[in-house]
PDB file of N, CA and C in Angstrom:
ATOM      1  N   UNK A   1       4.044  32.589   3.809  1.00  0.00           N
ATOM      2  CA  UNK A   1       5.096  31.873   4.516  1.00  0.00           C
ATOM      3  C   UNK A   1       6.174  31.432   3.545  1.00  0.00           C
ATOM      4  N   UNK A   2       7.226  30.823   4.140  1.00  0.00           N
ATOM      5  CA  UNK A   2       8.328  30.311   2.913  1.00  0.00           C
ATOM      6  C   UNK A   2       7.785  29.528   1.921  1.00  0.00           C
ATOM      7  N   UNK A   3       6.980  28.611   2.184  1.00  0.00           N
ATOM      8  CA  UNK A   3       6.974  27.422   1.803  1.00  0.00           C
ATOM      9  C   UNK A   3       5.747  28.654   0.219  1.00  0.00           C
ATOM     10  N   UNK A   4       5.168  29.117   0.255  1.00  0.00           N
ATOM     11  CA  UNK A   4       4.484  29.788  -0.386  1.00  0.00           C
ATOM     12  C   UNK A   4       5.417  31.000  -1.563  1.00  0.00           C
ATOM     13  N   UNK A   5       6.585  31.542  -0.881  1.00  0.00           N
ATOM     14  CA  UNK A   5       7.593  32.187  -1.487  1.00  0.00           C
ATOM     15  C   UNK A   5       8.137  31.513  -2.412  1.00  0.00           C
ATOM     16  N   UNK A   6       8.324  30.604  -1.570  1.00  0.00           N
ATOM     17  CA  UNK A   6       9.154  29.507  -2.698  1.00  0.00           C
ATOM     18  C   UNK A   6       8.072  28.891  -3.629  1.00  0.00           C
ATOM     19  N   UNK A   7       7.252  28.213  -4.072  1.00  0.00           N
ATOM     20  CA  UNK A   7       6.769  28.239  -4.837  1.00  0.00           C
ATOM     21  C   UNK A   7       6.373  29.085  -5.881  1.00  0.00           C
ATOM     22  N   UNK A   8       6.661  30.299  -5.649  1.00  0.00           N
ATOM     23  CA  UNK A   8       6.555  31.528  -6.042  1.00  0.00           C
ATOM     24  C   UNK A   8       7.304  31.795  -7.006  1.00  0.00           C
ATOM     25  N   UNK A   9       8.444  31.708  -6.509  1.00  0.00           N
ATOM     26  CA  UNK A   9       9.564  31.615  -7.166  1.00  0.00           C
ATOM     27  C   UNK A   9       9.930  30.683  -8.045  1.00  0.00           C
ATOM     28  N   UNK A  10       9.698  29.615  -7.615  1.00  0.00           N
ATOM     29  CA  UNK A  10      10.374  28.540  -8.775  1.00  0.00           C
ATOM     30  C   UNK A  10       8.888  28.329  -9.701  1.00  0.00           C
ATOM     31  N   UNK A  11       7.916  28.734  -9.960  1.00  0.00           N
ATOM     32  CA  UNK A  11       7.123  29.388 -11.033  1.00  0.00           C
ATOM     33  C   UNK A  11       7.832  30.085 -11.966  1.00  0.00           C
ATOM     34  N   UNK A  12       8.817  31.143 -11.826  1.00  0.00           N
ATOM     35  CA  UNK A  12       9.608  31.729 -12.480  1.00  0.00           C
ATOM     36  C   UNK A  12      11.120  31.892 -13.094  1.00  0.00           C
ATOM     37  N   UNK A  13      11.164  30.346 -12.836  1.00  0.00           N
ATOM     38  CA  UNK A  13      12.949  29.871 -12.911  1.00  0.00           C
ATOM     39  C   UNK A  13      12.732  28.954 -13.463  1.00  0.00           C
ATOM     40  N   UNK A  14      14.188  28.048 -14.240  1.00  0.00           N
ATOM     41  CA  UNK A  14      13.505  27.140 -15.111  1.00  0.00           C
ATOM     42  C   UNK A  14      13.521  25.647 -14.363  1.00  0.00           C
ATOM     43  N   UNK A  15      13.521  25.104 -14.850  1.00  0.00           N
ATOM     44  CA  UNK A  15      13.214  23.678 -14.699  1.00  0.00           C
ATOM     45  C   UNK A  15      14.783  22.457 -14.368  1.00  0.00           C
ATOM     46  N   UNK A  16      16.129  23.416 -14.606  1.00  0.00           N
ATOM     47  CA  UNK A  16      16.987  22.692 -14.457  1.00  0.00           C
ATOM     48  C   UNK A  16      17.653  22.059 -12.946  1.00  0.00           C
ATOM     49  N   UNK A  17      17.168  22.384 -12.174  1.00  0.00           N
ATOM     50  CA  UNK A  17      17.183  21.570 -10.661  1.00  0.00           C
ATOM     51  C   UNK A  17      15.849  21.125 -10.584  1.00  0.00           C
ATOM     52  N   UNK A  18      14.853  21.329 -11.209  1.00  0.00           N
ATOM     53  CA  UNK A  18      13.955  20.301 -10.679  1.00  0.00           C
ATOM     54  C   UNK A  18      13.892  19.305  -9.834  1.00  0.00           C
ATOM     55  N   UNK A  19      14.821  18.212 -10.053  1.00  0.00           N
ATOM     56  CA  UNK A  19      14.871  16.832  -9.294  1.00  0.00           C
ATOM     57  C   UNK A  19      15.700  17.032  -8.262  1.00  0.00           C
ATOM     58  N   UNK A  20      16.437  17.701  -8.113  1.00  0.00           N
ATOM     59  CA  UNK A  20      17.478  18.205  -6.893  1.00  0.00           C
ATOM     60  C   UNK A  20      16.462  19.030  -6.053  1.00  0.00           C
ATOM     61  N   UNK A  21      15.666  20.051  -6.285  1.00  0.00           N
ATOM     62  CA  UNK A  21      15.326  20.434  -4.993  1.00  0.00           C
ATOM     63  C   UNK A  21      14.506  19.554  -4.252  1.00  0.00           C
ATOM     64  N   UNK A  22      14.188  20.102  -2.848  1.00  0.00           N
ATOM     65  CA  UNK A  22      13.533  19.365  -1.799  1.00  0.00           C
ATOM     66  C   UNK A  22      12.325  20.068  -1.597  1.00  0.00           C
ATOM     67  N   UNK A  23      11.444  19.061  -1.503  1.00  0.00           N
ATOM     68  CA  UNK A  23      10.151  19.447  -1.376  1.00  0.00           C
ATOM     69  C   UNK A  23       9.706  20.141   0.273  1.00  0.00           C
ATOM     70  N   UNK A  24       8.859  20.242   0.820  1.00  0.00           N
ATOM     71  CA  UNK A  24       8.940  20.312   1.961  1.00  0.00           C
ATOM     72  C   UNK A  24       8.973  19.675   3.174  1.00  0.00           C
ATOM     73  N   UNK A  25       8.556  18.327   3.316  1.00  0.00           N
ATOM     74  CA  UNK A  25       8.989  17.234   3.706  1.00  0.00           C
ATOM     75  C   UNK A  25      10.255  17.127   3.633  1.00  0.00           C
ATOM     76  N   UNK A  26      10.976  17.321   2.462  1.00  0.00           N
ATOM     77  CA  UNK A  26      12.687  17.017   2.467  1.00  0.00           C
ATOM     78  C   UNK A  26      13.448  18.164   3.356  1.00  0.00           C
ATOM     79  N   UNK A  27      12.851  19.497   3.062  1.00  0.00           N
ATOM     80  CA  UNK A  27      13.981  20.531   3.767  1.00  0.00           C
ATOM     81  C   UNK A  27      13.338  20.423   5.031  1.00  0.00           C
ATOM     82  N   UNK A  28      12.384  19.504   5.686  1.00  0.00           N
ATOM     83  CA  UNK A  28      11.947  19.518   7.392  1.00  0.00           C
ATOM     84  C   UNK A  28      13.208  18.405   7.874  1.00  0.00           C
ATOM     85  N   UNK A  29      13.492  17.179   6.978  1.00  0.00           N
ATOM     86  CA  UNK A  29      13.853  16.527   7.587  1.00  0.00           C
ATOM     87  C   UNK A  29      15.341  16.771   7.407  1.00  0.00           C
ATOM     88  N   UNK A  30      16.063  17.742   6.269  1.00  0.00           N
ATOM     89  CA  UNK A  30      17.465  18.325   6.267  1.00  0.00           C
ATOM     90  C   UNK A  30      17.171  19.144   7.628  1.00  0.00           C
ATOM     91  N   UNK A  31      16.355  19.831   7.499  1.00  0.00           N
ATOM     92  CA  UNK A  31      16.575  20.774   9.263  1.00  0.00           C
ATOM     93  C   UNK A  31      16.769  19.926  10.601  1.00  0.00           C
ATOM     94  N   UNK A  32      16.121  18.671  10.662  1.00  0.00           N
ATOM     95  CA  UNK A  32      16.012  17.886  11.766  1.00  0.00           C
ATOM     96  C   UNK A  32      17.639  17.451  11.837  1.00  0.00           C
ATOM     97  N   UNK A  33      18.309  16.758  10.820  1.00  0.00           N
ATOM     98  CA  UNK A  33      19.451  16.411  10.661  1.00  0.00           C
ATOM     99  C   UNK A  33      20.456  17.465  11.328  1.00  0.00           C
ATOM    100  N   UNK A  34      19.726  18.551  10.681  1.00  0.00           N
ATOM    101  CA  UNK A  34      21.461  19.712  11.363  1.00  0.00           C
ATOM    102  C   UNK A  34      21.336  19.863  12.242  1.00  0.00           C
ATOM    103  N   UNK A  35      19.734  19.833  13.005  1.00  0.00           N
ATOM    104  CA  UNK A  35      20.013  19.757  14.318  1.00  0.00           C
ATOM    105  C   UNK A  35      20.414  18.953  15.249  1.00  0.00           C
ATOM    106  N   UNK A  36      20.281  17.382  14.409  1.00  0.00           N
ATOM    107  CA  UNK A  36      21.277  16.752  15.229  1.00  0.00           C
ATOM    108  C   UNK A  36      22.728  16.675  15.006  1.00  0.00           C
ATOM    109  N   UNK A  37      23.113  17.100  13.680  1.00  0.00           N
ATOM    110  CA  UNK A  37      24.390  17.016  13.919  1.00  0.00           C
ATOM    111  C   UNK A  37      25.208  18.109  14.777  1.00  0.00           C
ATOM    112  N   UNK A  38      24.516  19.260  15.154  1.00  0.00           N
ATOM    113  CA  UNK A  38      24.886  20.331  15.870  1.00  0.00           C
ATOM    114  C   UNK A  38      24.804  19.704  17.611  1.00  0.00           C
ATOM    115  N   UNK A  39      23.695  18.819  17.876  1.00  0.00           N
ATOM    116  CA  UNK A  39      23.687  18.385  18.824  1.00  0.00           C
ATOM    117  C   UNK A  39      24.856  17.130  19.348  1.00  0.00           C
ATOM    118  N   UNK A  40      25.281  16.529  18.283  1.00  0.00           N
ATOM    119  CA  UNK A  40      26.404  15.437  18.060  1.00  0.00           C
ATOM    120  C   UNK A  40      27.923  16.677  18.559  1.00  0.00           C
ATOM    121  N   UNK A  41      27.914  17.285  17.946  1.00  0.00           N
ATOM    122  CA  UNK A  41      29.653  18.452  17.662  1.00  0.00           C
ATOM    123  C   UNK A  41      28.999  19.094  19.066  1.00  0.00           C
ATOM    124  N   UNK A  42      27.996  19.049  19.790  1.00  0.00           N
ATOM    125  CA  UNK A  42      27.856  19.938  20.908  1.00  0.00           C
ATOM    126  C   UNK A  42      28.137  18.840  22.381  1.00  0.00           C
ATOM    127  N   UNK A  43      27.769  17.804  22.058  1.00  0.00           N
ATOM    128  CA  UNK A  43      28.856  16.751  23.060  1.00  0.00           C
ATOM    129  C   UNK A  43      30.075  16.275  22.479  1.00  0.00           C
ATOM    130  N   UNK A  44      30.327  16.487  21.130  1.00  0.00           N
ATOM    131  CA  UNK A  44      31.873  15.578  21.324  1.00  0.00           C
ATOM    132  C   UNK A  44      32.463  16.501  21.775  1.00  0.00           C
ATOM    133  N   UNK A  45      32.340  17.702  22.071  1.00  0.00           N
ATOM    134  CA  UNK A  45      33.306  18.612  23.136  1.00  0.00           C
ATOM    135  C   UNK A  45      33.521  18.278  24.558  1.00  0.00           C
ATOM    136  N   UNK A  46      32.792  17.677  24.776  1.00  0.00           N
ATOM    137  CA  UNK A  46      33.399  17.269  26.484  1.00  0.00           C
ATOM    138  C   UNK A  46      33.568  15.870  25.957  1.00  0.00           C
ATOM    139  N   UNK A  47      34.099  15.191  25.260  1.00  0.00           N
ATOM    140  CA  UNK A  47      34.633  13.864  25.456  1.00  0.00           C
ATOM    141  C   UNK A  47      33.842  12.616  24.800  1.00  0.00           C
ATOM    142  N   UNK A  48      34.175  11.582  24.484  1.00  0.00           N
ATOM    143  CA  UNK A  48      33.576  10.489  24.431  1.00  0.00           C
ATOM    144  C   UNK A  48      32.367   9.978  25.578  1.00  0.00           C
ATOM    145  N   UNK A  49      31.401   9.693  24.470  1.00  0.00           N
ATOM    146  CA  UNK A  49      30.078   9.329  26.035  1.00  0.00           C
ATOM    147  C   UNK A  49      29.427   8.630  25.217  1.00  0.00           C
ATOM    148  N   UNK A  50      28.331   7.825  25.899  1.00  0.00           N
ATOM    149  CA  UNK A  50      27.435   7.489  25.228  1.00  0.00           C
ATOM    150  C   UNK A  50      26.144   7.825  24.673  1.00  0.00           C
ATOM    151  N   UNK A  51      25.762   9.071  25.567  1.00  0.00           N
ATOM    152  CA  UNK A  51      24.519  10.057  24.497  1.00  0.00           C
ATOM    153  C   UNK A  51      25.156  10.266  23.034  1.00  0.00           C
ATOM    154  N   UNK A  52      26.418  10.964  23.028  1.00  0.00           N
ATOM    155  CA  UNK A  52      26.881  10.553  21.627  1.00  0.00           C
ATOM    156  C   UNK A  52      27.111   9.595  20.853  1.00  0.00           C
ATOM    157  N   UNK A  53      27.211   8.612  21.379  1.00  0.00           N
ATOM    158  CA  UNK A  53      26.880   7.488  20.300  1.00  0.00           C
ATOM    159  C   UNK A  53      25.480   6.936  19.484  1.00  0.00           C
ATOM    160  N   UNK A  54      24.942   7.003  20.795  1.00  0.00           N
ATOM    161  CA  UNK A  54      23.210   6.977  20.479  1.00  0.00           C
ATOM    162  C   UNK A  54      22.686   8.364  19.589  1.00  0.00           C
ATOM    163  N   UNK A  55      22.795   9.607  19.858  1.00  0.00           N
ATOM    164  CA  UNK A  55      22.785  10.296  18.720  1.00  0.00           C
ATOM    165  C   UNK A  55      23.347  10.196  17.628  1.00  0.00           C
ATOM    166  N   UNK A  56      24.899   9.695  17.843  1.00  0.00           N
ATOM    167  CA  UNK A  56      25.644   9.462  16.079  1.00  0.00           C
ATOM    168  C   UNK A  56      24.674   8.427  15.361  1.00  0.00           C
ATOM    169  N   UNK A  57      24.028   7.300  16.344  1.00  0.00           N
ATOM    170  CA  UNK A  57      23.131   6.078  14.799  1.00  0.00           C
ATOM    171  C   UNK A  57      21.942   6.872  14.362  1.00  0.00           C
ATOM    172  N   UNK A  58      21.615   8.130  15.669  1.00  0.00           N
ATOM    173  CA  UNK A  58      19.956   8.225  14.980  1.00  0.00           C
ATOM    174  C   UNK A  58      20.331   9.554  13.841  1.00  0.00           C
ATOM    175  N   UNK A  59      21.526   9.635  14.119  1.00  0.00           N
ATOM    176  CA  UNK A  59      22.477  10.813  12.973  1.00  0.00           C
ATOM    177  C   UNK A  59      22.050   9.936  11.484  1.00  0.00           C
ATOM    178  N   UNK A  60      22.790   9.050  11.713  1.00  0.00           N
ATOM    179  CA  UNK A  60      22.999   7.993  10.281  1.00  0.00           C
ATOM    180  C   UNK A  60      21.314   7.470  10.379  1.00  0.00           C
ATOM    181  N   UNK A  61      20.839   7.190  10.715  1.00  0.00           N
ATOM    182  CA  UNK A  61      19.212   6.246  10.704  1.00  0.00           C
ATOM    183  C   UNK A  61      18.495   7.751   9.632  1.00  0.00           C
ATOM    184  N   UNK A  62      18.604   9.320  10.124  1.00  0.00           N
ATOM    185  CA  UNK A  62      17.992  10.062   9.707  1.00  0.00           C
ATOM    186  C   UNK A  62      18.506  10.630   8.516  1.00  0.00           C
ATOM    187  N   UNK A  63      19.842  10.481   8.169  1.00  0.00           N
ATOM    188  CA  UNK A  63      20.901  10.987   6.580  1.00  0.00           C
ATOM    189  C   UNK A  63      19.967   9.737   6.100  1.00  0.00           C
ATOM    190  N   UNK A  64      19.804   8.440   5.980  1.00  0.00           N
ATOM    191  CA  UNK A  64      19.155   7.351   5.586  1.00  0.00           C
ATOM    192  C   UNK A  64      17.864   7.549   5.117  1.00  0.00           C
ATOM    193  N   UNK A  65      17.365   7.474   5.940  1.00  0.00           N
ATOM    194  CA  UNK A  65      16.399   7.813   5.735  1.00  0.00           C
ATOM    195  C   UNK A  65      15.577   8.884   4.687  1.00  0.00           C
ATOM    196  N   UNK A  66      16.470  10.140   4.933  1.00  0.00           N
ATOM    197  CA  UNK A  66      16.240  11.340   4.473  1.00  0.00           C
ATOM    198  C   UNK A  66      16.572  10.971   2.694  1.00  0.00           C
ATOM    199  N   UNK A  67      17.903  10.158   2.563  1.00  0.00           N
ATOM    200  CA  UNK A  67      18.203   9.501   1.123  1.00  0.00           C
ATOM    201  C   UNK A  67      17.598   9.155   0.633  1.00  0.00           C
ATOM    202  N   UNK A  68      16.488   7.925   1.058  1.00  0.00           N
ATOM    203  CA  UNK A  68      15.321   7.201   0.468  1.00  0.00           C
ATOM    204  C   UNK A  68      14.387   7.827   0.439  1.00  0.00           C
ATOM    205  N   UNK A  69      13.664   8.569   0.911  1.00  0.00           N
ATOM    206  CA  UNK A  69      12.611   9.660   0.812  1.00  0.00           C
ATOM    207  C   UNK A  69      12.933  10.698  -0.354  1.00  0.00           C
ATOM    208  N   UNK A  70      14.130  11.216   0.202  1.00  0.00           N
ATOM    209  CA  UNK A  70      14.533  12.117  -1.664  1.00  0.00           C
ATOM    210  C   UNK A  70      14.343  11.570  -2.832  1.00  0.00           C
ATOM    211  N   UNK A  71      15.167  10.201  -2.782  1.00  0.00           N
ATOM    212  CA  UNK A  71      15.130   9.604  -4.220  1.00  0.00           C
ATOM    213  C   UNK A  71      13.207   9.327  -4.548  1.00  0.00           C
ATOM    214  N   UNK A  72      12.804   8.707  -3.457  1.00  0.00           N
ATOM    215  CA  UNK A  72      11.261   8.238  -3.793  1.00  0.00           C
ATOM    216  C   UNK A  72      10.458   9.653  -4.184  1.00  0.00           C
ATOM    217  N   UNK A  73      10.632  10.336  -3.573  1.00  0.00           N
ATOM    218  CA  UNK A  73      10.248  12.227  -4.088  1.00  0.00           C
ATOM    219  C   UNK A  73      10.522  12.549  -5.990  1.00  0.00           C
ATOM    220  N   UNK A  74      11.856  12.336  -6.100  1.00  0.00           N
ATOM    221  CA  UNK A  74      12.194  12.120  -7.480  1.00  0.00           C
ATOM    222  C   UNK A  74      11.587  11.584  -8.328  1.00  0.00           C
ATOM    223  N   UNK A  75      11.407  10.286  -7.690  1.00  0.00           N
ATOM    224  CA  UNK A  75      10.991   9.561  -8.734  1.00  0.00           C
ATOM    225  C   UNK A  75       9.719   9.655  -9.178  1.00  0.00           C
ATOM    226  N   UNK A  76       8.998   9.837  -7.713  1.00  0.00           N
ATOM    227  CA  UNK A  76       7.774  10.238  -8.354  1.00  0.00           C
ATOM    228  C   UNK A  76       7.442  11.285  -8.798  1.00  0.00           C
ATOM    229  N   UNK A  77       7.984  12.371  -8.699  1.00  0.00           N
ATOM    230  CA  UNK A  77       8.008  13.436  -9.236  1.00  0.00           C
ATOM    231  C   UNK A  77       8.498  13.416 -11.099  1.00  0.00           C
ATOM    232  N   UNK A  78       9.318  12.479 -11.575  1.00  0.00           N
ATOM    233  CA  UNK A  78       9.379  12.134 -12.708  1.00  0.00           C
ATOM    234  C   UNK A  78       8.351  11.057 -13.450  1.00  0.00           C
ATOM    235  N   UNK A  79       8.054   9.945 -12.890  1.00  0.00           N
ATOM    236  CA  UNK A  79       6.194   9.944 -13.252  1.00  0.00           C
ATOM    237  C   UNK A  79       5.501  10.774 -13.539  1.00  0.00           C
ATOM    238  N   UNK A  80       5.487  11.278 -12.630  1.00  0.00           N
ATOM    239  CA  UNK A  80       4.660  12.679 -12.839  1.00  0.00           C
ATOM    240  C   UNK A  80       3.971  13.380 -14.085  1.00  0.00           C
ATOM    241  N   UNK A  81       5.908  13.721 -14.131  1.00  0.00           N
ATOM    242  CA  UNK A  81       6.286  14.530 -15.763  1.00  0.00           C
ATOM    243  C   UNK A  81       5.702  13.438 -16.610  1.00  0.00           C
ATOM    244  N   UNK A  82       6.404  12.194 -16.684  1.00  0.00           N
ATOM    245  CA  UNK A  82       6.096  11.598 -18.227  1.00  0.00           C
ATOM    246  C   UNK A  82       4.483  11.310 -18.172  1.00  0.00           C
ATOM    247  N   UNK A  83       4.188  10.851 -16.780  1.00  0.00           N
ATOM    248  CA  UNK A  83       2.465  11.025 -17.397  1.00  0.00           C
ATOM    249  C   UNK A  83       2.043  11.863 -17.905  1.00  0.00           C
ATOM    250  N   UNK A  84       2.227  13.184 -17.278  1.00  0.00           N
ATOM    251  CA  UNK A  84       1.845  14.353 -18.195  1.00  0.00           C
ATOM    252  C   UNK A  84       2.050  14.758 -19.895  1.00  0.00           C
ATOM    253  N   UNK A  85       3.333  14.121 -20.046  1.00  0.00           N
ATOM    254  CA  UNK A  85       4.000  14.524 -21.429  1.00  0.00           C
ATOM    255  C   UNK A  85       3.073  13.757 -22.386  1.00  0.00           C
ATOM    256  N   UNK A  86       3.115  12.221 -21.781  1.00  0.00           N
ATOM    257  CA  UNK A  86       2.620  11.057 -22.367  1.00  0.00           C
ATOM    258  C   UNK A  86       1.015  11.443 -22.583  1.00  0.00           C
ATOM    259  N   UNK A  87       0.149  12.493 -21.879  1.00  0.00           N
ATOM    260  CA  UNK A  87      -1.471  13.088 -22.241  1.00  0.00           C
ATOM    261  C   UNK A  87      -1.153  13.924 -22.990  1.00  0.00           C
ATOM    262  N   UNK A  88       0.099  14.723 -23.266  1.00  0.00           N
ATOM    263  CA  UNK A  88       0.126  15.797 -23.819  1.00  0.00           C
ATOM    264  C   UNK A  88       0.082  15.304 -25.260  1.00  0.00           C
ATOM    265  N   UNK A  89       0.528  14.329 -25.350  1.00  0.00           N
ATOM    266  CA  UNK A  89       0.945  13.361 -27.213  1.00  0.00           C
ATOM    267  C   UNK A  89       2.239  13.087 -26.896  1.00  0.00           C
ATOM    268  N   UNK A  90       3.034  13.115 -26.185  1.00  0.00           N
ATOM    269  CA  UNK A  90       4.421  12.446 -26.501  1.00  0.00           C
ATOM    270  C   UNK A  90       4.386  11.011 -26.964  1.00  0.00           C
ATOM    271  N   UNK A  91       5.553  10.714 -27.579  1.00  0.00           N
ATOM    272  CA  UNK A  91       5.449   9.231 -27.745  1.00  0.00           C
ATOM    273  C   UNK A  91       6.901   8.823 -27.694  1.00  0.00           C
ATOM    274  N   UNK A  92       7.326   7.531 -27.500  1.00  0.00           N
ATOM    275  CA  UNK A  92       8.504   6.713 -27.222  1.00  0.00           C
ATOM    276  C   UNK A  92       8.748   6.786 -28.861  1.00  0.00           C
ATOM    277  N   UNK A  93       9.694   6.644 -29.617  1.00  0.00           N
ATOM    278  CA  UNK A  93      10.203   6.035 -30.244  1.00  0.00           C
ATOM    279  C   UNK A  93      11.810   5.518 -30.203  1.00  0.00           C
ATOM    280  N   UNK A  94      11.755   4.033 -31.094  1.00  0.00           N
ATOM    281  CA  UNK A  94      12.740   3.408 -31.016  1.00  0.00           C
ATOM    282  C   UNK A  94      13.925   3.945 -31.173  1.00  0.00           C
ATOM    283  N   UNK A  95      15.318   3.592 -30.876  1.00  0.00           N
ATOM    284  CA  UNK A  95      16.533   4.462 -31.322  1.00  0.00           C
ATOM    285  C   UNK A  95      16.525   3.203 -32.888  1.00  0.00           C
ATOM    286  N   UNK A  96      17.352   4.168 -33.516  1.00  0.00           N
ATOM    287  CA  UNK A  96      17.546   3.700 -34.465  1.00  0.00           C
ATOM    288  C   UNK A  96      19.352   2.969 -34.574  1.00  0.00           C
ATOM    289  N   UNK A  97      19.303   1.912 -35.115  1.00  0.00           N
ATOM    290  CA  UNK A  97      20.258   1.491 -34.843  1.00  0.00           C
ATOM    291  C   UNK A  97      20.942   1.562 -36.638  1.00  0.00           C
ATOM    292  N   UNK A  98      22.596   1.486 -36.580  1.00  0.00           N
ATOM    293  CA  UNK A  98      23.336   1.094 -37.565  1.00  0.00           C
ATOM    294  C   UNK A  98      22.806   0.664 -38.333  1.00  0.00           C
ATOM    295  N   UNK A  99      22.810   0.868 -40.150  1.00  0.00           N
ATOM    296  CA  UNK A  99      22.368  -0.443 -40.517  1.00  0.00           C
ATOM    297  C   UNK A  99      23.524  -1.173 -40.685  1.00  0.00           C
ATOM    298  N   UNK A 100      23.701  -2.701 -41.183  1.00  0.00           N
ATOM    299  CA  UNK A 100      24.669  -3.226 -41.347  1.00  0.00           C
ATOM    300  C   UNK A 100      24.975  -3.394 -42.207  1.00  0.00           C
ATOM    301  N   UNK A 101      26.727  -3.555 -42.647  1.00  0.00           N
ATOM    302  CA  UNK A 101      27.233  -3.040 -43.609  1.00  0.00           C
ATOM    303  C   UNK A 101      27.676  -4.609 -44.477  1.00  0.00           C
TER     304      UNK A 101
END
């Protein structure tokens, strides 16, 4: 299935979108979105109403939503990494500052 392709694939690409792509949870709930915004542009053609309004908040409730779920995806997805790095032997060190003159 896709979701299997794609993993497939980004096995073999590097690592520089990492944090930008969407997991699968994220591209379900980008699909849900276009379908409402397709459903929003499919009544503002006959006019001002109120099904469109009530779809425009659950428009914005689900871009919202969908924001905070990405970033929380990220982030933990960068945990992730440094736990890993951090078993591998990485270590923090300090920056080094100026000395003074």
């Amino acid at each position: 299935n896709f979701g299997d392709v794609r993993k497939g694939i980004l096995q073999h690409v590097g690592n520089q979108s990492r944090y930008a792509r969407l997991d699968a949870d994220g591209r379900q709930r980008a699909a849900t979105i276009s379908r409402h915004r397709a459903m929003v542009a499919r009544i503002s053609k006959g006019g001002p109403s109120a099904e469109r309004q009530v779809l425009q908040v659950q428009l914005q409730d689900l871009r919202q939503r969908h924001l905070y779920l990405s970033a929380k995806y990220r982030y933990e997805l960068l945990r992730k990494d440094i736990r890993c790095l951090l078993k591998q032997g990485a270590t923090i060190e300090q920056r080094r500052t100026r000395p003074e003159r």
